[in-house]
Protein backbone atom coordinates (compact mmCIF):
# COMPACT_ATOMS: atom_id res chain seq x y z
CA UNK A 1 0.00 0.00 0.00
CA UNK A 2 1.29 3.59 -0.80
CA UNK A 3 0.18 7.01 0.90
CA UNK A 4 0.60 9.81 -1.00
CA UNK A 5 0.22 12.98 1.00
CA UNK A 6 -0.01 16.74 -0.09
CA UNK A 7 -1.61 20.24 0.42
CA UNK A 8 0.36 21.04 3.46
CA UNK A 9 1.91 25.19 3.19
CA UNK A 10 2.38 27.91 5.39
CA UNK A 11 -0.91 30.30 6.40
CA UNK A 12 -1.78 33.17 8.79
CA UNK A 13 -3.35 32.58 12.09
CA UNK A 14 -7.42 31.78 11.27
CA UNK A 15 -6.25 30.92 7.91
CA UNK A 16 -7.29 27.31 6.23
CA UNK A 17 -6.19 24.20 4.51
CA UNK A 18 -6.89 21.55 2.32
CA UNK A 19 -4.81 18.65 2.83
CA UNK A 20 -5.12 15.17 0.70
CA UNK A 21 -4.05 11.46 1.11
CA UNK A 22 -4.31 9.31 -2.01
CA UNK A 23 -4.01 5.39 -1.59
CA UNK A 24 -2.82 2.98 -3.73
CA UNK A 25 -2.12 -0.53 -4.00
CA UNK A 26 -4.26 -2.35 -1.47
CA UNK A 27 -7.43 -3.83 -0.96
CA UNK A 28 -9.32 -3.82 2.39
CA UNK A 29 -12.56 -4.50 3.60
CA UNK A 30 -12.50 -2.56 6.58
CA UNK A 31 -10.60 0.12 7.47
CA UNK A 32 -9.09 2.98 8.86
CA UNK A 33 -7.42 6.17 7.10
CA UNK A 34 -6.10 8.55 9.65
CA UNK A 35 -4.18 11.79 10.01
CA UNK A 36 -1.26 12.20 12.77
CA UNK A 37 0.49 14.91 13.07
CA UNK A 38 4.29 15.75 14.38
CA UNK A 39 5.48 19.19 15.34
CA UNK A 40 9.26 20.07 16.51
CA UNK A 41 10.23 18.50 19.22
CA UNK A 42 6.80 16.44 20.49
CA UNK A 43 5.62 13.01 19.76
CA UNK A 44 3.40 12.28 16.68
CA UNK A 45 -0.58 12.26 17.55
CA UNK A 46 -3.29 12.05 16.50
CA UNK A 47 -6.02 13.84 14.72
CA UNK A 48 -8.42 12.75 12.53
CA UNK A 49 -9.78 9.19 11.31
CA UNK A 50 -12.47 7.56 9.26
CA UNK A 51 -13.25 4.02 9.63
CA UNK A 52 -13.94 2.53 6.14
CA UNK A 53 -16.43 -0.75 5.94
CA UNK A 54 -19.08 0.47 8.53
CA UNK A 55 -17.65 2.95 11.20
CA UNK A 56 -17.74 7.02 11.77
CA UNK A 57 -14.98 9.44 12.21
CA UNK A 58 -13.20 10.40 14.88
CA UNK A 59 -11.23 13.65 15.78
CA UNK A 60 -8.60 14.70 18.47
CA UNK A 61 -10.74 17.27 20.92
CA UNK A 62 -7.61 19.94 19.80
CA UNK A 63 -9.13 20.08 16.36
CA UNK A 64 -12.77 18.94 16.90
CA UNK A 65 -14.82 21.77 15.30
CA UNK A 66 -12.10 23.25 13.52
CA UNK A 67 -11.31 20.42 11.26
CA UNK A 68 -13.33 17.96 9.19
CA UNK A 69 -12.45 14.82 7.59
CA UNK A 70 -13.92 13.84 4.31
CA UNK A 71 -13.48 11.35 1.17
CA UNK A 72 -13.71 10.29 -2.18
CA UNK A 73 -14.25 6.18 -2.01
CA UNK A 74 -14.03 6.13 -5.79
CA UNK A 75 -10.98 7.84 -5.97
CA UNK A 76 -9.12 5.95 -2.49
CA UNK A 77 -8.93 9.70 -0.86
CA UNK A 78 -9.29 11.20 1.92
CA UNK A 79 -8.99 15.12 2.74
CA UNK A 80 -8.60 17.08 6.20
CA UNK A 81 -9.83 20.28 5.62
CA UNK A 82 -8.20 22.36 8.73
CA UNK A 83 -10.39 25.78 9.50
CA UNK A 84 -9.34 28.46 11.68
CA UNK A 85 -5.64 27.03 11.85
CA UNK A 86 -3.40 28.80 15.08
CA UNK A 87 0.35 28.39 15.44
CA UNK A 88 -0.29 24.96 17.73
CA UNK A 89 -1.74 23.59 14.75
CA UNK A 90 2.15 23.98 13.13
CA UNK A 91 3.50 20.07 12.47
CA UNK A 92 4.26 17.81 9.19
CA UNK A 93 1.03 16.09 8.77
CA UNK A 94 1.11 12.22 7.84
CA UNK A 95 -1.77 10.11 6.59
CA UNK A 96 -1.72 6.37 7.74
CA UNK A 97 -3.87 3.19 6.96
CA UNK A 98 -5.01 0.63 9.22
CA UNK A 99 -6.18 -2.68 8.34
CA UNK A 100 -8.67 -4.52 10.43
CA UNK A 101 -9.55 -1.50 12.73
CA UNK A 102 -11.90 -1.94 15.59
CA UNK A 103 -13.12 1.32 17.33
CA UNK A 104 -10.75 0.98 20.03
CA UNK A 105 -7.55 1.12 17.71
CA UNK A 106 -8.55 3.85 15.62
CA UNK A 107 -6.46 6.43 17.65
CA UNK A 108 -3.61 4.80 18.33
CA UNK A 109 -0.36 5.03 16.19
CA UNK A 110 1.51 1.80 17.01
CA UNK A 111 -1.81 -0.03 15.27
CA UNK A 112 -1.16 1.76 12.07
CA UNK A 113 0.86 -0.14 9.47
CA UNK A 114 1.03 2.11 6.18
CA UNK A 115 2.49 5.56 6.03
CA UNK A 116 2.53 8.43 3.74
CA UNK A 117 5.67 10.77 3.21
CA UNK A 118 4.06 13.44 5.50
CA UNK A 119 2.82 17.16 4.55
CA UNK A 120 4.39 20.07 6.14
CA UNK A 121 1.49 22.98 7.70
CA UNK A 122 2.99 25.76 8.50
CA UNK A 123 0.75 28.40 10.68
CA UNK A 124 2.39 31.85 10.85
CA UNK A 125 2.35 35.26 10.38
């Protein structure tokens, strides 16, 4: 399977952004597609996933309300559009597949086996 990541830039304070995560090479039947995120000097976490195959989606309280989470099934995409973006929300954005999710997994990092190249955001003025 192959993640291909992009969109990330660098915007003002209250600013926006569209990022994308194509995949490729894989079939699943259920699934997860997430976003983590990594900024300077902290641990990667997590922010947004869908559960593919019968689930919902599922957002980090930071960015609940700010960002949404979308997809195109017929085109193996998902998007994170980010609204009203502050410095905090500065961090190379990865998108990451997991196979056989369950509800419980769907936030946790180690249970993600497939990784995109990562998408810097950039949130300054």
């Amino acid at each position: 399977v192959q993640l291909q990541a992009s969109g990330g830039g660098l915007v003002q304070p209250g600013g926006s952004l569209r990022l994308s995560c194509a995949a490729s090479g894989g079939t699943f039947s259920r699934y997860a597609m997430a976003w983590f995120r990594q900024a300077p000097g902290k641990e990667r976490e997590f922010v947004a996933a869908r559960i593919f195959g019968g689930g919902s989606t599922y957002y980090a309280d930071s960015v609940k309300g700010r960002f949404t989470m979308s997809s195109n099934n017929a085109k193996n995409t998902v998007f994170l559009q980010m609204d009203s973006l502050n410095p905090e929300d500065t961090a190379i954005y990865y998108c990451a597949l997991q196979s056989g999710v369950i509800v419980s997994t769907v936030r946790r990092l180690d249970r993600y086996s497939y990784w995109g190249q990562g998408t810097l955001v950039t949130v300054s003025s």
